[in-house]
PDB file of N, CA and C in Angstrom:
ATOM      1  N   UNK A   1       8.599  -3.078   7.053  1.00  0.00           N
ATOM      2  CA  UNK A   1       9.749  -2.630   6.333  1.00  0.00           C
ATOM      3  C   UNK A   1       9.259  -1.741   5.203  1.00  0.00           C
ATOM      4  N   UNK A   2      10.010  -0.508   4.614  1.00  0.00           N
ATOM      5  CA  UNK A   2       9.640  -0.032   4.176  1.00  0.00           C
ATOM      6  C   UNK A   2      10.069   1.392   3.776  1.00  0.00           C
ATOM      7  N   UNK A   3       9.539   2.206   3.469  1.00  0.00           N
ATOM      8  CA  UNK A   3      10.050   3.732   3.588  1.00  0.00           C
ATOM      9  C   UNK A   3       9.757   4.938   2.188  1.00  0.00           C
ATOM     10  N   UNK A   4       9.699   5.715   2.786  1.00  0.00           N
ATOM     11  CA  UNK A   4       9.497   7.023   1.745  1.00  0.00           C
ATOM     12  C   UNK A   4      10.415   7.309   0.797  1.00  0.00           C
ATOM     13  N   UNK A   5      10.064   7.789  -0.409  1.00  0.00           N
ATOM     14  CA  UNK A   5      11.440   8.088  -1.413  1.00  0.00           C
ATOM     15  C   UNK A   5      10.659   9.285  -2.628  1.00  0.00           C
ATOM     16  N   UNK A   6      11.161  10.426  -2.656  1.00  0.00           N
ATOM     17  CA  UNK A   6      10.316  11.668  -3.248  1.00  0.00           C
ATOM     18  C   UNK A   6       8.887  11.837  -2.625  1.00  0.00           C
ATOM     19  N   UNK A   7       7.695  11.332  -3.458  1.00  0.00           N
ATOM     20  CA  UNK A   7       6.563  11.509  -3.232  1.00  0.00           C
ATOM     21  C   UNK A   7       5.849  10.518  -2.957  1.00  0.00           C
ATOM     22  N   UNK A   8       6.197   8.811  -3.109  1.00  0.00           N
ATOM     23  CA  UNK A   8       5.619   7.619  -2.812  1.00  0.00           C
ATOM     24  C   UNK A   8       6.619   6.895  -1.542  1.00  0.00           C
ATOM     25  N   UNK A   9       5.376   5.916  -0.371  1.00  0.00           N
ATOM     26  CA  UNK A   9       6.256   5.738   0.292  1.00  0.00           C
ATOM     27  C   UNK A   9       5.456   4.069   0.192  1.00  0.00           C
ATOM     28  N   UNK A  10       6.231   2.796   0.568  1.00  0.00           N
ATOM     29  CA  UNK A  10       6.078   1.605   0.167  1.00  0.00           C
ATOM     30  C   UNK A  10       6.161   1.115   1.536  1.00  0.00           C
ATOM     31  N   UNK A  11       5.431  -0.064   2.017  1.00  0.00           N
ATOM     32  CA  UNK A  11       5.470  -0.634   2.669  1.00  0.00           C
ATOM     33  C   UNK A  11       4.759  -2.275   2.986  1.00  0.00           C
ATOM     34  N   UNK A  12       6.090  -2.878   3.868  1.00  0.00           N
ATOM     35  CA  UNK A  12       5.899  -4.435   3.119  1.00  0.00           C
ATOM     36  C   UNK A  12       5.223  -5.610   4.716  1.00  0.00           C
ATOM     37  N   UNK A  13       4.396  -5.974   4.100  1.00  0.00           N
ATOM     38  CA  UNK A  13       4.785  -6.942   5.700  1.00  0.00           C
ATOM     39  C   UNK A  13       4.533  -8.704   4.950  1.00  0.00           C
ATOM     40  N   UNK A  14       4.400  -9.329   6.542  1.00  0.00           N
ATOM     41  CA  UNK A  14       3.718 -10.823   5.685  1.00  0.00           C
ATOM     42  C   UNK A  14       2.559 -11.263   6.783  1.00  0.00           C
ATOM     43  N   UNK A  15       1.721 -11.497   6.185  1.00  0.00           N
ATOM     44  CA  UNK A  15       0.801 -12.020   6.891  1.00  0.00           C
ATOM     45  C   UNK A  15       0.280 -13.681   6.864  1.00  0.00           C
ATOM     46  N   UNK A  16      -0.949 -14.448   7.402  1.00  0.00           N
ATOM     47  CA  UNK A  16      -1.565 -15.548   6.286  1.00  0.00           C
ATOM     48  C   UNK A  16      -3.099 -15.494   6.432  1.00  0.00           C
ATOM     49  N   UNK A  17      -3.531 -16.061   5.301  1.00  0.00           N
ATOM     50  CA  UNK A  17      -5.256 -15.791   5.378  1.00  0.00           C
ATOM     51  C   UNK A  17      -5.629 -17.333   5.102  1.00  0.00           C
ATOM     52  N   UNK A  18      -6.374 -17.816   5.522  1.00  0.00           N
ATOM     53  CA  UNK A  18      -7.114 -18.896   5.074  1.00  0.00           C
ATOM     54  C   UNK A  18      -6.153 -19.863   5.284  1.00  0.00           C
ATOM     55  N   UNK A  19      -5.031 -19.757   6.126  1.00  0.00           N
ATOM     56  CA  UNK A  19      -3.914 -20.838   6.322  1.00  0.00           C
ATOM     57  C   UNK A  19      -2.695 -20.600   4.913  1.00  0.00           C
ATOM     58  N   UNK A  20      -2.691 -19.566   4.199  1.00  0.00           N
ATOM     59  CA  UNK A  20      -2.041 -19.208   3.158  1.00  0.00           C
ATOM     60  C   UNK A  20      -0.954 -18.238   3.373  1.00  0.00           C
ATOM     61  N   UNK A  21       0.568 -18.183   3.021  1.00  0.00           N
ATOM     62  CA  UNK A  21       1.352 -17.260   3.455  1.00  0.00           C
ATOM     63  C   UNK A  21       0.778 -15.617   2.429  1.00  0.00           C
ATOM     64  N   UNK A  22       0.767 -14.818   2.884  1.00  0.00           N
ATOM     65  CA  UNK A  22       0.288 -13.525   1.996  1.00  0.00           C
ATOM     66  C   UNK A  22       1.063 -12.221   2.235  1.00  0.00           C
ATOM     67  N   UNK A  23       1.848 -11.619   1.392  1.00  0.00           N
ATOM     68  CA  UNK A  23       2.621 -10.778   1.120  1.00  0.00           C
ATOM     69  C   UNK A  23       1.491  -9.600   1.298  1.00  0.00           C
ATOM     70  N   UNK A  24       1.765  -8.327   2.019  1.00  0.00           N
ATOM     71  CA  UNK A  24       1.179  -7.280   2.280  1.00  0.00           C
ATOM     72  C   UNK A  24       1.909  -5.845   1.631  1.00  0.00           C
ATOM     73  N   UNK A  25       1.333  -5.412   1.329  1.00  0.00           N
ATOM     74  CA  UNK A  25       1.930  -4.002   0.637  1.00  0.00           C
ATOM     75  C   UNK A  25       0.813  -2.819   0.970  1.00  0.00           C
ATOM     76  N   UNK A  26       1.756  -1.581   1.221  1.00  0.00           N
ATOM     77  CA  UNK A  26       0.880  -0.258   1.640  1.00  0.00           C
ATOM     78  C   UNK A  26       1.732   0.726   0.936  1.00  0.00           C
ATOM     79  N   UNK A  27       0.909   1.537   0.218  1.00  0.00           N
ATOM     80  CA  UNK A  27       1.511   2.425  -0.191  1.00  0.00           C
ATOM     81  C   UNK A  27       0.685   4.000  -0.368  1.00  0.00           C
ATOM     82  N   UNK A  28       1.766   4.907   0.072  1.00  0.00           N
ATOM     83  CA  UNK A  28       1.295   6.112   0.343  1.00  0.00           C
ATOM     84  C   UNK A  28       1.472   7.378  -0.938  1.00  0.00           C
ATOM     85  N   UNK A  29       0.826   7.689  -1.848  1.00  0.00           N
ATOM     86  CA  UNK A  29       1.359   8.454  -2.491  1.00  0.00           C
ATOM     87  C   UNK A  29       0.668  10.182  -2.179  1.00  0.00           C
ATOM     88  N   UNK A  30       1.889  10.729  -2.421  1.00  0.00           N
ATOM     89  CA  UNK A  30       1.748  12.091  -1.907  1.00  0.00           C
ATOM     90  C   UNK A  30       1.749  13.017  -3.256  1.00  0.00           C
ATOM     91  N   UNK A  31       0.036  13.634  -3.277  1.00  0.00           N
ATOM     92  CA  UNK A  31      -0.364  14.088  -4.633  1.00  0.00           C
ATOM     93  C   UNK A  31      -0.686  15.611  -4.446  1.00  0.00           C
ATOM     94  N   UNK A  32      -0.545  16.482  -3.405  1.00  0.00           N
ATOM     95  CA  UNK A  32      -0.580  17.832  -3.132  1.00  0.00           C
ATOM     96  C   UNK A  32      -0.150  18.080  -1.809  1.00  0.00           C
ATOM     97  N   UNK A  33       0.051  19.223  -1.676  1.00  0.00           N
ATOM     98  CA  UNK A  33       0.678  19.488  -0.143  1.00  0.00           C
ATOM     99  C   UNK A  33      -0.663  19.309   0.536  1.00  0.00           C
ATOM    100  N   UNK A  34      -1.867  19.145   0.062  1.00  0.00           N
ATOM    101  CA  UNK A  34      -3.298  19.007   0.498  1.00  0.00           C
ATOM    102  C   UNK A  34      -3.859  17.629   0.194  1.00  0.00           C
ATOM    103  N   UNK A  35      -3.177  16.742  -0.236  1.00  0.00           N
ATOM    104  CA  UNK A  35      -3.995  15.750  -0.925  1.00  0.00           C
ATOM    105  C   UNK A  35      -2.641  14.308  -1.384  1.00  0.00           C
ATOM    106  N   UNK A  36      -3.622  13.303  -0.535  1.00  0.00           N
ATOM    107  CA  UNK A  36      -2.871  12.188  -0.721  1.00  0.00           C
ATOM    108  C   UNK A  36      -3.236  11.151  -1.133  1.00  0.00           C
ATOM    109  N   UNK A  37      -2.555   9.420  -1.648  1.00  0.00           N
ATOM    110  CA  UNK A  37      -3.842   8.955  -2.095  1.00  0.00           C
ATOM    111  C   UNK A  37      -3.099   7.043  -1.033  1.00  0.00           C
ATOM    112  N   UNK A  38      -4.052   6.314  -0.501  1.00  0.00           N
ATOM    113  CA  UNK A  38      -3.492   5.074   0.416  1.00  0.00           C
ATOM    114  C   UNK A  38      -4.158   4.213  -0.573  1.00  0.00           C
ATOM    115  N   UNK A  39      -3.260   3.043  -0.783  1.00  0.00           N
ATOM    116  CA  UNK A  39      -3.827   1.832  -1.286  1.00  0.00           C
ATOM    117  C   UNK A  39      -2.802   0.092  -0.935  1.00  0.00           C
ATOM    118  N   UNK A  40      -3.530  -0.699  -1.069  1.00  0.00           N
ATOM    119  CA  UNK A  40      -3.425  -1.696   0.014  1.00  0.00           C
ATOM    120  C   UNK A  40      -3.163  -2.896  -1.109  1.00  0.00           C
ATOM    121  N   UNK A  41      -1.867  -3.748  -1.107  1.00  0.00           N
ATOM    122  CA  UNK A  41      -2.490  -4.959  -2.347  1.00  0.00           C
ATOM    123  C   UNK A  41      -1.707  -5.920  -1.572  1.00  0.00           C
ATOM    124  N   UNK A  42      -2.147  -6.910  -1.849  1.00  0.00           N
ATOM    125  CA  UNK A  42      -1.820  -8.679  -1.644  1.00  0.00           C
ATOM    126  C   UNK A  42      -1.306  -9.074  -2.825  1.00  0.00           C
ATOM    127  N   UNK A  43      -0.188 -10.088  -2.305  1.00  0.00           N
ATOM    128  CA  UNK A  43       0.343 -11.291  -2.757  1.00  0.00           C
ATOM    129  C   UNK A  43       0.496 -12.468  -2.612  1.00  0.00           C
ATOM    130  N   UNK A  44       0.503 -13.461  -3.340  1.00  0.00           N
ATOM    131  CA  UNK A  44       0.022 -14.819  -2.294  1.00  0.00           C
ATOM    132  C   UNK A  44       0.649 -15.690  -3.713  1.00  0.00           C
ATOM    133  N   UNK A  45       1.438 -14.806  -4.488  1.00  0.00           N
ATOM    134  CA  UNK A  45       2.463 -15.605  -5.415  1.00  0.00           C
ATOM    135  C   UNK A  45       3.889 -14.952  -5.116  1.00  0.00           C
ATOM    136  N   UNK A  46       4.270 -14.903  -4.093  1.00  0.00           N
ATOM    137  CA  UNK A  46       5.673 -14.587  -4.080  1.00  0.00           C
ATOM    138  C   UNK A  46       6.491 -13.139  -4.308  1.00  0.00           C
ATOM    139  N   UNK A  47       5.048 -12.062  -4.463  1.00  0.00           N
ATOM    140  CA  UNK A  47       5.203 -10.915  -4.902  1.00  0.00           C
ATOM    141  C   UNK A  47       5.568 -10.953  -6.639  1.00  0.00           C
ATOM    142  N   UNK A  48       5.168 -12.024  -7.233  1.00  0.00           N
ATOM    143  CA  UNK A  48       5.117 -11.485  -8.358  1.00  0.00           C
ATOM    144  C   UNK A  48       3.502 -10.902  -9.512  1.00  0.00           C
ATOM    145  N   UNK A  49       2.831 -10.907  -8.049  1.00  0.00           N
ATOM    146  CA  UNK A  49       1.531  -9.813  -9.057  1.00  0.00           C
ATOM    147  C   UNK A  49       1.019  -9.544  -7.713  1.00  0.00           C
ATOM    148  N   UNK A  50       0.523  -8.402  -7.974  1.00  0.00           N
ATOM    149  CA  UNK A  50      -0.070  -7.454  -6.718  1.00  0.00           C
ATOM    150  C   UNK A  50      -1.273  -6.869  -6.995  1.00  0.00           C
ATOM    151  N   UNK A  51      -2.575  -7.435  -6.425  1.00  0.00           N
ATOM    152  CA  UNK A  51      -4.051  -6.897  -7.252  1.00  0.00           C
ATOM    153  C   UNK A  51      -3.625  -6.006  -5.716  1.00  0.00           C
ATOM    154  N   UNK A  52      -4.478  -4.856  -6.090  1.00  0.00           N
ATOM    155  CA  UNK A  52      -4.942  -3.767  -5.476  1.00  0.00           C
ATOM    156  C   UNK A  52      -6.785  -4.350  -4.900  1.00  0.00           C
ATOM    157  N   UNK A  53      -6.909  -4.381  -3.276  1.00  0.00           N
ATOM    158  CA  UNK A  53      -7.860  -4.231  -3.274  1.00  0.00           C
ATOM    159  C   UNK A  53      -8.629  -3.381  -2.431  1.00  0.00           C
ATOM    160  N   UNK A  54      -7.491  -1.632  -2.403  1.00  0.00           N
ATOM    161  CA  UNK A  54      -8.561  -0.928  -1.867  1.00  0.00           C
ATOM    162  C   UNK A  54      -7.662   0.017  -1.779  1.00  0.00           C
ATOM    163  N   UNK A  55      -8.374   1.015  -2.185  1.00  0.00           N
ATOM    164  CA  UNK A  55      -7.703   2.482  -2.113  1.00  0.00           C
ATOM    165  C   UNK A  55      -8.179   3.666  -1.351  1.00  0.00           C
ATOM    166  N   UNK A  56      -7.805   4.795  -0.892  1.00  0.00           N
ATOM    167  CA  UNK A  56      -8.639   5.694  -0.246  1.00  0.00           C
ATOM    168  C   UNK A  56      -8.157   6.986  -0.741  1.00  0.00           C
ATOM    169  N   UNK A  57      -8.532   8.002  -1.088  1.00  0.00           N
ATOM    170  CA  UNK A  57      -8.050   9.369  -1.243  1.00  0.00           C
ATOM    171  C   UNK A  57      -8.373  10.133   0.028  1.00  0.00           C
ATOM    172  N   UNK A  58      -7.437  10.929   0.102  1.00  0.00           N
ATOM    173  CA  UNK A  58      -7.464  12.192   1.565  1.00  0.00           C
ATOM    174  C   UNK A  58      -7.191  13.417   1.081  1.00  0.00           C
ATOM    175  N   UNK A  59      -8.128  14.011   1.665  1.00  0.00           N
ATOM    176  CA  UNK A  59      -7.804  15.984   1.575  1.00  0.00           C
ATOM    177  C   UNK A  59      -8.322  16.391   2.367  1.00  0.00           C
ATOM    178  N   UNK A  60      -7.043  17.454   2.313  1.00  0.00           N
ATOM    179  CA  UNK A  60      -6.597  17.993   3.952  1.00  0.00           C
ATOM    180  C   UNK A  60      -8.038  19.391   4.294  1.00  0.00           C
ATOM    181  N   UNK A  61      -8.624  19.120   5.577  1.00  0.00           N
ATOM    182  CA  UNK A  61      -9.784  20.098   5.464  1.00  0.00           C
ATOM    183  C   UNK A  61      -9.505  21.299   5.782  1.00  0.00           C
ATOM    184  N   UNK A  62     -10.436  22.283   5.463  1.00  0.00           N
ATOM    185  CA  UNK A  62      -9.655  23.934   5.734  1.00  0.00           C
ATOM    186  C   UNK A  62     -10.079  24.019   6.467  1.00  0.00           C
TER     187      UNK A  62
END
């Protein structure tokens, strides 16, 4: 579930790790018509705190 809105786009799922329910989040932000940035965070309180644990930057090759 999920979706684009201006330049950031959000996305939700649920997963479990270690026998634990865990809230999934992806999010896409769009930082040049060349250049974007992905990052990934967990929840495992109900979505009320979201550590980030991994990001990636992309640019587009000529």
């Amino acid at each position: 579930m999920g979706g684009f809105a201006d330049r950031r786009g959000e996305f939700y799922g649920d997963d479990r790790h270690d026998g634990k329910d865990v809230r999934v989040r992806f999010g896409w932000t769009v930082l040049s018509p060349a250049a974007a940035r992905w990052e990934q965070a967990f929840s495992v309180d109900g979505g009320r705190t979201w550590p980030t644990d991994c990001t990636m930057d992309f640019t587009r090759a000529s």
